[in-house]
C-alpha atoms as a PDB file:
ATOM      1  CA  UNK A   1      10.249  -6.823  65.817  1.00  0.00           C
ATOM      2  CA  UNK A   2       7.249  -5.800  63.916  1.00  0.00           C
ATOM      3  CA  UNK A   3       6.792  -5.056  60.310  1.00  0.00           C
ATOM      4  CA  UNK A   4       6.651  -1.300  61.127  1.00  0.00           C
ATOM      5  CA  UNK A   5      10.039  -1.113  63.116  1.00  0.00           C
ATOM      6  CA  UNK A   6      11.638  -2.694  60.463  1.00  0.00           C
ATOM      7  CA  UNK A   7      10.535   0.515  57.678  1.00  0.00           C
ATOM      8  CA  UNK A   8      13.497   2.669  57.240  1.00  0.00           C
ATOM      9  CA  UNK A   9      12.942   6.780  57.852  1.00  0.00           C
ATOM     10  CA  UNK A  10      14.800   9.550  56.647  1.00  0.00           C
ATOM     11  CA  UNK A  11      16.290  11.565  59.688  1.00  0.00           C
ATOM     12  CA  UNK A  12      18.582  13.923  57.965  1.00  0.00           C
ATOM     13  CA  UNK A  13      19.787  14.901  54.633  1.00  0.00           C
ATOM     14  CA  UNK A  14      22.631  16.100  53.668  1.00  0.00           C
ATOM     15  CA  UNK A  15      24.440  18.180  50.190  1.00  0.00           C
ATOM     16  CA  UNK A  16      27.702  17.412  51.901  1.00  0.00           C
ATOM     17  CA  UNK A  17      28.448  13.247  51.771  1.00  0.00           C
ATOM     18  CA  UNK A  18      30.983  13.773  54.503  1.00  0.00           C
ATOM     19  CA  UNK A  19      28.764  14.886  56.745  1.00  0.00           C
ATOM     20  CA  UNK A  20      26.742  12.362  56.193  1.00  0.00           C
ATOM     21  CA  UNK A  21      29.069   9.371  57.185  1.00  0.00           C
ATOM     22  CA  UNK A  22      30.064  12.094  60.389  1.00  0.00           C
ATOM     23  CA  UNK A  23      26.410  11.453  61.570  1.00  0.00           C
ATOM     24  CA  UNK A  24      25.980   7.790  60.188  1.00  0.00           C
ATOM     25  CA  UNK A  25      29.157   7.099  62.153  1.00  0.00           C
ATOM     26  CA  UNK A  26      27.943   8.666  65.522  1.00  0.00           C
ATOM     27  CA  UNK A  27      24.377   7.010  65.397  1.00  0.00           C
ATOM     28  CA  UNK A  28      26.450   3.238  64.765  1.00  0.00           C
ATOM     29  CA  UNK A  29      28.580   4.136  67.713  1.00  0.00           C
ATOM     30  CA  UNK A  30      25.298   4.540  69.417  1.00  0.00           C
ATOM     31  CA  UNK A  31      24.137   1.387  68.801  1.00  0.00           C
ATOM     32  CA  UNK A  32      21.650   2.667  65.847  1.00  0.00           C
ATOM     33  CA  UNK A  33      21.507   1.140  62.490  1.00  0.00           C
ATOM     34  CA  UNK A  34      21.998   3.045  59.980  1.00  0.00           C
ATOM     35  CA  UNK A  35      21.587   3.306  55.674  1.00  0.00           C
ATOM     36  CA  UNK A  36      23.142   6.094  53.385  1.00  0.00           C
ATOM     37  CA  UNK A  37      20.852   6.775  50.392  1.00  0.00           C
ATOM     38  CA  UNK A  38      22.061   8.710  47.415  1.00  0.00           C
ATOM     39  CA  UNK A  39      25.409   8.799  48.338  1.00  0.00           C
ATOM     40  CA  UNK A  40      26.692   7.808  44.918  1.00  0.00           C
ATOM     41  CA  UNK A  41      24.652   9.894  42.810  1.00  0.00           C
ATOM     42  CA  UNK A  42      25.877  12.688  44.763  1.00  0.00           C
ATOM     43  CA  UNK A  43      29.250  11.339  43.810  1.00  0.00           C
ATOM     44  CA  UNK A  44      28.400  11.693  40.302  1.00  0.00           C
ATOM     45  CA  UNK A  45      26.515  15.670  40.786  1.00  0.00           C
ATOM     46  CA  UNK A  46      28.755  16.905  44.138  1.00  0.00           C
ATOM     47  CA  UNK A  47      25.966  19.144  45.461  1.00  0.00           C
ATOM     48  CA  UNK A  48      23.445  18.453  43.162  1.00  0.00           C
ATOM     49  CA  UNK A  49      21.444  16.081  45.696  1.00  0.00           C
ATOM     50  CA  UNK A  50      21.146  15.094  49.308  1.00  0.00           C
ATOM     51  CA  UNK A  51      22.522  11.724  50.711  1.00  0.00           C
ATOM     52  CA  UNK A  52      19.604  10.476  53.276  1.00  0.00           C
ATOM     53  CA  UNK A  53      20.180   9.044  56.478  1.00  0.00           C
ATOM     54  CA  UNK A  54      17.938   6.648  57.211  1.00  0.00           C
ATOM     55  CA  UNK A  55      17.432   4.407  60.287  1.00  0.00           C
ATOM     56  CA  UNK A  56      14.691   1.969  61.462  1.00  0.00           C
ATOM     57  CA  UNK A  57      11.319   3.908  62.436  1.00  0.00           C
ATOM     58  CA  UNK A  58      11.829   2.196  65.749  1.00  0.00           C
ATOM     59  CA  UNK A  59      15.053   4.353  66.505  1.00  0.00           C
ATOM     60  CA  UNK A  60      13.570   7.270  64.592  1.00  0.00           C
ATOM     61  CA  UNK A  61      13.034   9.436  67.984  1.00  0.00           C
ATOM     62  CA  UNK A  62      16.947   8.455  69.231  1.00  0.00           C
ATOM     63  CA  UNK A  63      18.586   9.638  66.177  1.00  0.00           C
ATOM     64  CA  UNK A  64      16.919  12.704  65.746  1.00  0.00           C
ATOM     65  CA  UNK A  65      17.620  13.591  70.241  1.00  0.00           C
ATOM     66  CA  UNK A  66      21.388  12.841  68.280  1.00  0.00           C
ATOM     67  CA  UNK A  67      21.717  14.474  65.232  1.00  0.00           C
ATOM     68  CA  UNK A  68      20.245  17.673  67.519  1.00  0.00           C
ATOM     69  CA  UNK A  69      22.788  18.011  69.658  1.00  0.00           C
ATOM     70  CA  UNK A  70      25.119  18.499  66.654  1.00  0.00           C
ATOM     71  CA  UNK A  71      26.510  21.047  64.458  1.00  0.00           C
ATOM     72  CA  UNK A  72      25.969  19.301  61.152  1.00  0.00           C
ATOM     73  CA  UNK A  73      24.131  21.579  58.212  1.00  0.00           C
ATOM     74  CA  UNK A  74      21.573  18.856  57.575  1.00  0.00           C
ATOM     75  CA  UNK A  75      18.990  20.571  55.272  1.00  0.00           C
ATOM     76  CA  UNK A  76      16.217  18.705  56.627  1.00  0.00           C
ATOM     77  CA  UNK A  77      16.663  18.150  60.267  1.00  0.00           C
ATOM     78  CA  UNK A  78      13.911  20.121  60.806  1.00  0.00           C
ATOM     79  CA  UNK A  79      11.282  19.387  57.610  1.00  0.00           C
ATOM     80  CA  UNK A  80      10.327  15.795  58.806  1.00  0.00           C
ATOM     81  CA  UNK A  81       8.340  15.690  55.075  1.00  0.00           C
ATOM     82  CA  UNK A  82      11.091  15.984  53.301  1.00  0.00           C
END
């Protein structure tokens, strides 16, 4: 793999932390690697900030085709900046 499909992206974030191991937990089952960020500090401030799912930038375009066909209230689903 090349240095760029190793970079992690954010594809979702979410205020909720377990929504966030919903999704992390149906990208693994996909065969998608996955990494939680935050998702202690929003222990510490429930609501206060986002836990980011990233993946590799290589699977980037899977996950998101994924995490669209759910219900999940990711707040930033659709604001690839953020």
């Amino acid at each position: 793999m090349t240095e760029q499909d190793q970079q992690l992206v954010s594809v979702a974030g979410f205020r909720d932390p377990t929504e966030a191991h919903f999704a992390q937990g149906m990208l693994e089952a996909a065969g998608i690697e996955t990494l939680l960020q935050g998702e202690n500090a929003n222990a510490l401030y429930p609501g206060a900030l986002r836990v980011r799912l990233q993946v590799r930038e290589a699977d980037e375009a899977a996950a998101r085709a994924l995490l669209a066909t759910t219900e999940l209230e990711d707040d930033t689903l659709d604001d690839p900046a953020r």
